[in-house]
Protein backbone atom coordinates (compact mmCIF):
# COMPACT_ATOMS: atom_id res chain seq x y z
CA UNK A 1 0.00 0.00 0.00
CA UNK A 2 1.00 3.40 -0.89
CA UNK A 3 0.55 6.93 0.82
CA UNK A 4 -0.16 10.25 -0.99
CA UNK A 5 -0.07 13.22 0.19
CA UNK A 6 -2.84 15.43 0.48
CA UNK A 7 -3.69 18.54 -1.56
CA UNK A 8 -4.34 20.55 1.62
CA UNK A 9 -3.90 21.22 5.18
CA UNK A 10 -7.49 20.28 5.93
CA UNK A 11 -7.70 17.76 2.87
CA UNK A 12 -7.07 14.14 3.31
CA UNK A 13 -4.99 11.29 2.79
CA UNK A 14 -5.29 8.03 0.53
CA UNK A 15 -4.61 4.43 1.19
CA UNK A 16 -4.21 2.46 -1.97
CA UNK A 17 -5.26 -1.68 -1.77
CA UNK A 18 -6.36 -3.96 -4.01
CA UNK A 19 -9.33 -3.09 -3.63
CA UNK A 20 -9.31 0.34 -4.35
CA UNK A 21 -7.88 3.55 -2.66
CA UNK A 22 -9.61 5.07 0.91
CA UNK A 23 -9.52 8.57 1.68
CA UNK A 24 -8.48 9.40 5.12
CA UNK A 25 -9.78 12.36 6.19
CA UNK A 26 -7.77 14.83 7.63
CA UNK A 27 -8.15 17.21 10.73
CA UNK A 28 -6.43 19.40 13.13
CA UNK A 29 -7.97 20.19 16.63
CA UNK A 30 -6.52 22.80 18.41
CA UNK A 31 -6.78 20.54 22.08
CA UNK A 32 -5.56 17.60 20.44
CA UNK A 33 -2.43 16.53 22.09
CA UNK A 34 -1.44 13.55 19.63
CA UNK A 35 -2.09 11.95 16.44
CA UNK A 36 -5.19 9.87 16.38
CA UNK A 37 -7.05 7.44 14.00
CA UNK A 38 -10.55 6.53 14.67
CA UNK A 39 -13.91 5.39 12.40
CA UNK A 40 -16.64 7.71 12.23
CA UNK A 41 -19.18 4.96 14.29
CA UNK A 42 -22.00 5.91 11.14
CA UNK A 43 -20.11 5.73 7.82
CA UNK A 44 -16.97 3.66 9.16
CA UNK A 45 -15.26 6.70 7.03
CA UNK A 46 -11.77 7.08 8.90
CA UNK A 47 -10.60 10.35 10.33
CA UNK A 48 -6.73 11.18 11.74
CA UNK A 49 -6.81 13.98 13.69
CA UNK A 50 -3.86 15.95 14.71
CA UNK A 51 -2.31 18.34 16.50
CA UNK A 52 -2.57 22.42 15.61
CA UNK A 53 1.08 22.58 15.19
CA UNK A 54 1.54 18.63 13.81
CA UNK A 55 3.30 18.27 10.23
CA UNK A 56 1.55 16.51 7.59
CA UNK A 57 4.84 14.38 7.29
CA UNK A 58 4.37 13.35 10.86
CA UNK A 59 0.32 12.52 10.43
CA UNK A 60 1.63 10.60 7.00
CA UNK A 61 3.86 8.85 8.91
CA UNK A 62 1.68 7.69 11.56
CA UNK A 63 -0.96 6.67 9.19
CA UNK A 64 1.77 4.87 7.48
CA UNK A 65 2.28 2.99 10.74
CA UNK A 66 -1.27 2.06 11.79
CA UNK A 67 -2.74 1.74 7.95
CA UNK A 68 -2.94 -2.20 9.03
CA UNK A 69 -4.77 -1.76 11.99
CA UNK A 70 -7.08 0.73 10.03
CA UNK A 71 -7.98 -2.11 7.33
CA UNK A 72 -8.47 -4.38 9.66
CA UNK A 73 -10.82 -2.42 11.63
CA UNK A 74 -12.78 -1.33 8.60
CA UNK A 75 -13.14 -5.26 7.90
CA UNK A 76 -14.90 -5.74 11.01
CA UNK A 77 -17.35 -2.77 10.01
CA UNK A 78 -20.93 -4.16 8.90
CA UNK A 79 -21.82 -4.30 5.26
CA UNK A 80 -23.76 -1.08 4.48
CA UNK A 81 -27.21 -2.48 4.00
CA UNK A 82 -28.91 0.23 1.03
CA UNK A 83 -33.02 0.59 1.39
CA UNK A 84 -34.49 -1.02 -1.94
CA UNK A 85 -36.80 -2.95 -2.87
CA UNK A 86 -36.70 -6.74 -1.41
CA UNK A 87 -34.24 -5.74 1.31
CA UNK A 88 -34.55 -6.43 5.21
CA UNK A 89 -35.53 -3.49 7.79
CA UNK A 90 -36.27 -3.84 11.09
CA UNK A 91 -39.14 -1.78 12.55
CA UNK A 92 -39.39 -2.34 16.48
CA UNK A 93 -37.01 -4.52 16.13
CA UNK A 94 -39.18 -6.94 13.53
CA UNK A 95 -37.87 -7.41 11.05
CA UNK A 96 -39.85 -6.29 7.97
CA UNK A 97 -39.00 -7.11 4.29
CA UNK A 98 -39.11 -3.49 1.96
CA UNK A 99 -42.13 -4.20 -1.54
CA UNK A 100 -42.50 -1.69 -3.97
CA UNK A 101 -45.93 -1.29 -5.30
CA UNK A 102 -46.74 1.02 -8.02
CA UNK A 103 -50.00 2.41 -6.40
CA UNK A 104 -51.33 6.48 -4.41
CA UNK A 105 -49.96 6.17 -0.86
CA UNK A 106 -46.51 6.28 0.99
CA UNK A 107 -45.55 3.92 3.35
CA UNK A 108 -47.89 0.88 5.27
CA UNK A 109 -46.97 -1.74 7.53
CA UNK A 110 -48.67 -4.94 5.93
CA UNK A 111 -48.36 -8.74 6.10
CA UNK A 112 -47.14 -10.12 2.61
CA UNK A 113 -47.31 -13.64 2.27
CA UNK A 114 -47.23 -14.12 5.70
CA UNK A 115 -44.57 -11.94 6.57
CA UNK A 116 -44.14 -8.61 7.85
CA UNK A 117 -43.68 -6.15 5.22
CA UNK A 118 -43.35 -2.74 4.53
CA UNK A 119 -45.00 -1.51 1.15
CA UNK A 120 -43.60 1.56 -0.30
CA UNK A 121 -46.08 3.27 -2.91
CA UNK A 122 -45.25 5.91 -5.64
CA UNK A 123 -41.90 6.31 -7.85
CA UNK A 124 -39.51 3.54 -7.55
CA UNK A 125 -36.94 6.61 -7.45
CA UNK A 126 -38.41 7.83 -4.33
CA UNK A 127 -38.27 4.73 -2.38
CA UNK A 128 -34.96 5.23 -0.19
CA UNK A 129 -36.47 8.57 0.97
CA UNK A 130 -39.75 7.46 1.59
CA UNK A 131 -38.64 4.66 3.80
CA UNK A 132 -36.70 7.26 6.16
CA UNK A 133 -39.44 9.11 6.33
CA UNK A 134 -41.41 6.72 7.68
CA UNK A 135 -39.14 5.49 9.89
CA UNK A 136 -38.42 9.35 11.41
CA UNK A 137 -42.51 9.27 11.79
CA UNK A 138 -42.63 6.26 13.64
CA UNK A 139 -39.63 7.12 16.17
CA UNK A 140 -41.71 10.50 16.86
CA UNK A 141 -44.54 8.77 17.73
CA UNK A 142 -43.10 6.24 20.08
CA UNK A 143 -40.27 8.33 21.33
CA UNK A 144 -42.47 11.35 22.30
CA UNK A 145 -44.44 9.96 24.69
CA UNK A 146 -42.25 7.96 26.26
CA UNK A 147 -40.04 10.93 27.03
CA UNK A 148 -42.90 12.64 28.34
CA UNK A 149 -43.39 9.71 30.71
CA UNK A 150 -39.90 9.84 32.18
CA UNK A 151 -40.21 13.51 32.45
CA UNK A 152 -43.27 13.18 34.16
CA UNK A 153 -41.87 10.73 36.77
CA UNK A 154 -39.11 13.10 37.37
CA UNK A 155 -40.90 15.98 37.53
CA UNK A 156 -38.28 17.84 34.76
CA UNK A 157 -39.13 20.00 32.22
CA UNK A 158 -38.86 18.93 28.04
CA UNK A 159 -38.64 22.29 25.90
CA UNK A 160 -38.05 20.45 22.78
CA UNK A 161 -37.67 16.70 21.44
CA UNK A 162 -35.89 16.22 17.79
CA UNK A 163 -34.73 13.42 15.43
CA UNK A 164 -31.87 13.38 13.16
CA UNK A 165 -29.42 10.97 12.17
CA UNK A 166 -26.64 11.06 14.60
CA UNK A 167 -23.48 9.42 13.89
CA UNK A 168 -21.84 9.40 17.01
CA UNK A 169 -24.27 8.65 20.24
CA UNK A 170 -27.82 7.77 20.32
CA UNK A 171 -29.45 10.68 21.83
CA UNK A 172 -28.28 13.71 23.43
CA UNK A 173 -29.58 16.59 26.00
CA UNK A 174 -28.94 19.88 26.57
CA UNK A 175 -29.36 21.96 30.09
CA UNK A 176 -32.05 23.76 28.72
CA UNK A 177 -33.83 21.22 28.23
CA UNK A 178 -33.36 20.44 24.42
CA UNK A 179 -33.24 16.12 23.76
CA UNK A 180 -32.47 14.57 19.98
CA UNK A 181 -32.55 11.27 19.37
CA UNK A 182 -31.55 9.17 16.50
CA UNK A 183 -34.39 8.16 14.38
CA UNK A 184 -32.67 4.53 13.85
CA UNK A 185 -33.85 3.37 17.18
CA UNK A 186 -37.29 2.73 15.88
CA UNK A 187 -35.20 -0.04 14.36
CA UNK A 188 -34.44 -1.26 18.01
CA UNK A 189 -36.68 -3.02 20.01
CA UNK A 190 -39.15 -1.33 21.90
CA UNK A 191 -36.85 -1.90 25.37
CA UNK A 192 -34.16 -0.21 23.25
CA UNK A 193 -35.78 2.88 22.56
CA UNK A 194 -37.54 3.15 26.10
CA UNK A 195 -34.17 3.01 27.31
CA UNK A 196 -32.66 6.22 25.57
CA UNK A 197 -35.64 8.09 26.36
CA UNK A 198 -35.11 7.53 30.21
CA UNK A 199 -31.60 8.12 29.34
CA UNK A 200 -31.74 11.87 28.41
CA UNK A 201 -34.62 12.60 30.50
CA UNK A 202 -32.37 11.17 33.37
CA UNK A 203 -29.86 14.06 32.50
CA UNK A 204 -31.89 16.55 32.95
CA UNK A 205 -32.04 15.56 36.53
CA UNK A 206 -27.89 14.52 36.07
CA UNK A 207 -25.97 16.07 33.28
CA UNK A 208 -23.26 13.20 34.07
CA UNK A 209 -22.83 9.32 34.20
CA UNK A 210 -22.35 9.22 37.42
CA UNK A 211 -23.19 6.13 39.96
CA UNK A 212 -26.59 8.32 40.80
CA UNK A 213 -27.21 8.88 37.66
CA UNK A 214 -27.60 5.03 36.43
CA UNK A 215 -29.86 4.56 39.50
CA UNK A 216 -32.21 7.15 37.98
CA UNK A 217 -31.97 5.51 34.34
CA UNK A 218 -32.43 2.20 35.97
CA UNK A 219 -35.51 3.45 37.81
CA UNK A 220 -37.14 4.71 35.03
CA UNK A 221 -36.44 1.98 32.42
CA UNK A 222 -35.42 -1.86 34.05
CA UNK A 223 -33.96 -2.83 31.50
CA UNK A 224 -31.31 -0.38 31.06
CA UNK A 225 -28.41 -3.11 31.42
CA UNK A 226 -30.61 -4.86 28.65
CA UNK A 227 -30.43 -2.23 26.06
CA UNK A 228 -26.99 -1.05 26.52
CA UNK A 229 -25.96 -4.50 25.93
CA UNK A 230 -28.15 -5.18 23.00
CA UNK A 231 -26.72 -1.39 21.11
CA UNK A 232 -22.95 -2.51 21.65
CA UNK A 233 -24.13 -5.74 20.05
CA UNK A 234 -26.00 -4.69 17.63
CA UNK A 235 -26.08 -0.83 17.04
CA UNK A 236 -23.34 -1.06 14.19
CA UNK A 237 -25.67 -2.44 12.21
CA UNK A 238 -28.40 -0.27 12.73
CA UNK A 239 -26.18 2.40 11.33
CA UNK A 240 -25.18 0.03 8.24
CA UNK A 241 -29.01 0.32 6.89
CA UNK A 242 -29.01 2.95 4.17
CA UNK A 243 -25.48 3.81 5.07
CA UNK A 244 -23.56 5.29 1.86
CA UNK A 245 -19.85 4.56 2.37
CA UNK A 246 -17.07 5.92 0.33
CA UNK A 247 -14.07 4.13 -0.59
């Protein structure tokens, strides 16, 4: 495998295999104290990040000395999984197989042949979007009242509740009282996603993860050992469904 250098400062590297070449992105951080490699946990798309004052001969050099373990990691990564017709999405964590029908309508949950299935209507072009759609709708409507349960119990306040594809954590809150969740957790099972609600309602009572603060979560949702274990199992490949990977 070969290096090259990048065009730019803020640019990025390539790795050429036999399979192709990788682009390794390239970033300084003005705390950063060292070079680091790491996989964005969404795209598996790799990022070095380096010191304000690094070199780029130092961050091609260290790339150059962990591309192996980079490969290797990227290996492990699930298969993206694209959203088209015939393929496999769970909903609640059921799975449901995706059928294109050429008819008015959007999205239904339906049993086809005796399986779960979700029908897609309209353009064939449109399908990909359409399905994410439908799955944002249906983590709303689970999500939202779950986290007004939790708030409830703990008598805190929720200003605002919002969805959106996060790539890095499953949810996150905000002091003022601000949660977003990742809409892919209407993939989960139903434990899953009761979990992460009673997870960043709990912060608004703890903006930590301290000892107290699992006793809350664990309060609210009894199955919070449950559904962290079953994300670290199986979160990657939440993330893998519709994912659209460079490289």
């Amino acid at each position: 495998m070969a290096l090259l250098r990048p065009q730019t400062e803020n640019d990025q590297f390539e790795i050429a295999t036999e399979s192709g070449l990788i682009a390794v992105t390239l970033r300084r951080h003005p705390n950063a104290r060292n070079y680091t490699l790491r996989l964005k946990s969404a795209t598996g798309a790799p990022v070095l990040t380096m010191p304000r004052r690094g070199s780029l001969r130092e961050a091609r050099q260290f790339l150059d000395r962990h591309a192996g373990w980079l490969l290797r990691e990227m290996d492990k990564l699930p298969k993206p999984r694209p959203i088209v017709d015939g393929a496999i999405v769970p909903l609640r964590g059921v799975a449901h197989r995706i059928q294109h029908h050429h008819r008015r309508g959007t999205v239904s949950v339906e049993t086809v042949d005796g399986a779960p299935a979700l029908v897609v209507a309209g353009d064939a072009a449109h399908l990909r979007r359409r399905v994410i759609d439908f799955l944002k709708r249906e983590a709303r409507r689970d999500l939202e009242p779950r986290v007004r349960q939790h708030a409830a119990a703990l008598g805190v306040t929720v200003k605002a509740i919002r969805f959106r594809d996060q790539t890095s954590r499953w949810g996150s809150c905000t002091m003022s009282g601000h949660l977003s969740f990742s809409w892919r957790l209407i993939m989960a099972p139903s434990y899953v996603l009761d979990y992460l609600a009673a997870h960043e309602v709990a912060h608004l009572r703890e903006m930590n993860h301290s000892r107290r603060f699992w006793r809350l979560c664990e309060a609210l949702c009894p199955q919070t050992r449950q559904a962290r274990a079953w994300l670290n199992a199986e979160g990657a490949k939440l993330h893998a469904i519709g994912c659209q990977r460079d490289g």
